[in-house]
Protein backbone atom coordinates (compact mmCIF):
# COMPACT_ATOMS: atom_id res chain seq x y z
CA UNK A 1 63.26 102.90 93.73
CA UNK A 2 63.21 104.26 97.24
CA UNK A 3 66.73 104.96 98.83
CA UNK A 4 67.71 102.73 101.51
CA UNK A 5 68.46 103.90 104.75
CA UNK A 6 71.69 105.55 105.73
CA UNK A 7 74.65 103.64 107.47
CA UNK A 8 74.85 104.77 111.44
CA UNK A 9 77.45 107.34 112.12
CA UNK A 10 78.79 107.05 108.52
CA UNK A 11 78.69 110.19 106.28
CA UNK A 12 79.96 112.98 105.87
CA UNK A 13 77.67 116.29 107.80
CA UNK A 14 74.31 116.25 105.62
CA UNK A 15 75.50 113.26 103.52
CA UNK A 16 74.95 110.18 104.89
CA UNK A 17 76.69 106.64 103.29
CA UNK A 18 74.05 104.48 101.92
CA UNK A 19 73.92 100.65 101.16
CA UNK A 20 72.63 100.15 98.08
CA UNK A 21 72.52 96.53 97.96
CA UNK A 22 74.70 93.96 96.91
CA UNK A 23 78.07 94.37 99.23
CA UNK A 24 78.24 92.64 102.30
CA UNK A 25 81.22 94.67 103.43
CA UNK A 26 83.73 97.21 102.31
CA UNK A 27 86.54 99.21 103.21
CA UNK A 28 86.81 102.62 103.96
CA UNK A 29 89.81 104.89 105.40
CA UNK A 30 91.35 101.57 106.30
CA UNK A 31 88.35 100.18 108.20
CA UNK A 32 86.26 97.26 107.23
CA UNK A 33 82.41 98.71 107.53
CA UNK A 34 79.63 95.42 107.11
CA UNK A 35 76.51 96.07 105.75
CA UNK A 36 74.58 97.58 108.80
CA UNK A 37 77.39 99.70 109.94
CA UNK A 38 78.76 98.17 112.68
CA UNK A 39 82.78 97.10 112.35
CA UNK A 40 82.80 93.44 113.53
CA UNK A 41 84.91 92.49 110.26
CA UNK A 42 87.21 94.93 111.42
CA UNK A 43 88.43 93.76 114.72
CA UNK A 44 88.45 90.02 113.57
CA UNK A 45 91.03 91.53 111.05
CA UNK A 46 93.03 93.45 113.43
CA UNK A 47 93.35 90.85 115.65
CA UNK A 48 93.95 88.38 113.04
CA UNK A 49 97.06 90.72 112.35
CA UNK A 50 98.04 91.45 115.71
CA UNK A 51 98.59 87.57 116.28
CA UNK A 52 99.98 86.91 112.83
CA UNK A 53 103.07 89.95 114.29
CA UNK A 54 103.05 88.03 117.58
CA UNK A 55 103.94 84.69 116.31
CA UNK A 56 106.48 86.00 113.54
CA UNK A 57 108.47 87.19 117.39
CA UNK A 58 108.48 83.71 119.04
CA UNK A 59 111.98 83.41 119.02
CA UNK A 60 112.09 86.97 120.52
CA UNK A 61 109.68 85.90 123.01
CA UNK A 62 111.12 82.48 124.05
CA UNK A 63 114.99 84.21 124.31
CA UNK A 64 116.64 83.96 127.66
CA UNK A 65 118.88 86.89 126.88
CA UNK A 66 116.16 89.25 126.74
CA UNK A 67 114.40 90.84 129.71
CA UNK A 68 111.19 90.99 130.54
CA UNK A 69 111.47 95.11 129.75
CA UNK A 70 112.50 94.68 126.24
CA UNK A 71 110.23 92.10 125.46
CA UNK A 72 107.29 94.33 126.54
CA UNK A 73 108.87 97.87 124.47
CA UNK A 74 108.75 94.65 121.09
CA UNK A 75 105.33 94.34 122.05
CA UNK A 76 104.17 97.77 122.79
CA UNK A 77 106.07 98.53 119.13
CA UNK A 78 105.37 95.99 116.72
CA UNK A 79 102.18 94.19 118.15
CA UNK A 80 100.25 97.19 119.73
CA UNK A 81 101.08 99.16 116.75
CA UNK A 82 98.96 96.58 114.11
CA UNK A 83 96.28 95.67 116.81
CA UNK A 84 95.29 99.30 117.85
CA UNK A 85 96.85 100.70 114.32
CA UNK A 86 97.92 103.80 115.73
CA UNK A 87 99.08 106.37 113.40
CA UNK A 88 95.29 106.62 111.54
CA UNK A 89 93.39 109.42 112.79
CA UNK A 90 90.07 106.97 113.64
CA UNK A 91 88.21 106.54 116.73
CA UNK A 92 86.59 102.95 117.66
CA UNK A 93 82.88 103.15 117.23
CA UNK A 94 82.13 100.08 118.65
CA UNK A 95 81.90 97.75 121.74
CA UNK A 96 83.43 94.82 120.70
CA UNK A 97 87.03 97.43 120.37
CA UNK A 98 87.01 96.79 124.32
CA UNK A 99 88.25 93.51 122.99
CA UNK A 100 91.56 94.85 121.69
């Protein structure tokens, strides 16, 4: 059986990742990678999380006793944080992370 063709940009120096059939998606280092390479699954995730964190703060958001100023530093630390998931050491490979 010939091998398949290696994943774009996924590998490690002369050992690229292969799909061997089978798996539509997977995860790896906390990314979801489809089948081709590209990380589509991935951003519908993150911003499937970022807006689940957003709504959980709707009373935050709808409080008259809150400025404008905090509201933003609850956003910049509890939404930005699981949209852009800062903290892992992984650059966005593709386009559609413009959308973030």
């Amino acid at each position: 059986m010939p091998n398949p063709p290696p994943l774009p940009g996924l590998g490690t120096g002369s050992n690229p990742i292969r799909a061997t059939g089978g798996v539509e998606y997977f995860t790896y280092l906390g990314s979801i990678i489809d089948e081709q390479g590209g990380s589509d699954a991935d951003v519908k995730a993150r911003i499937g999380k970022a807006r689940t964190a957003f709504l959980q703060l709707k009373n935050i958001w709808n409080s008259k006793q809150l400025s404008t100023n905090i509201n933003v530093r609850i956003f910049n630390t509890n939404v930005k944080i699981v949209l852009l998931k800062l903290g892992e050491l992984q650059q966005p490979q593709s386009r559609k992370y413009k959308y973030l």
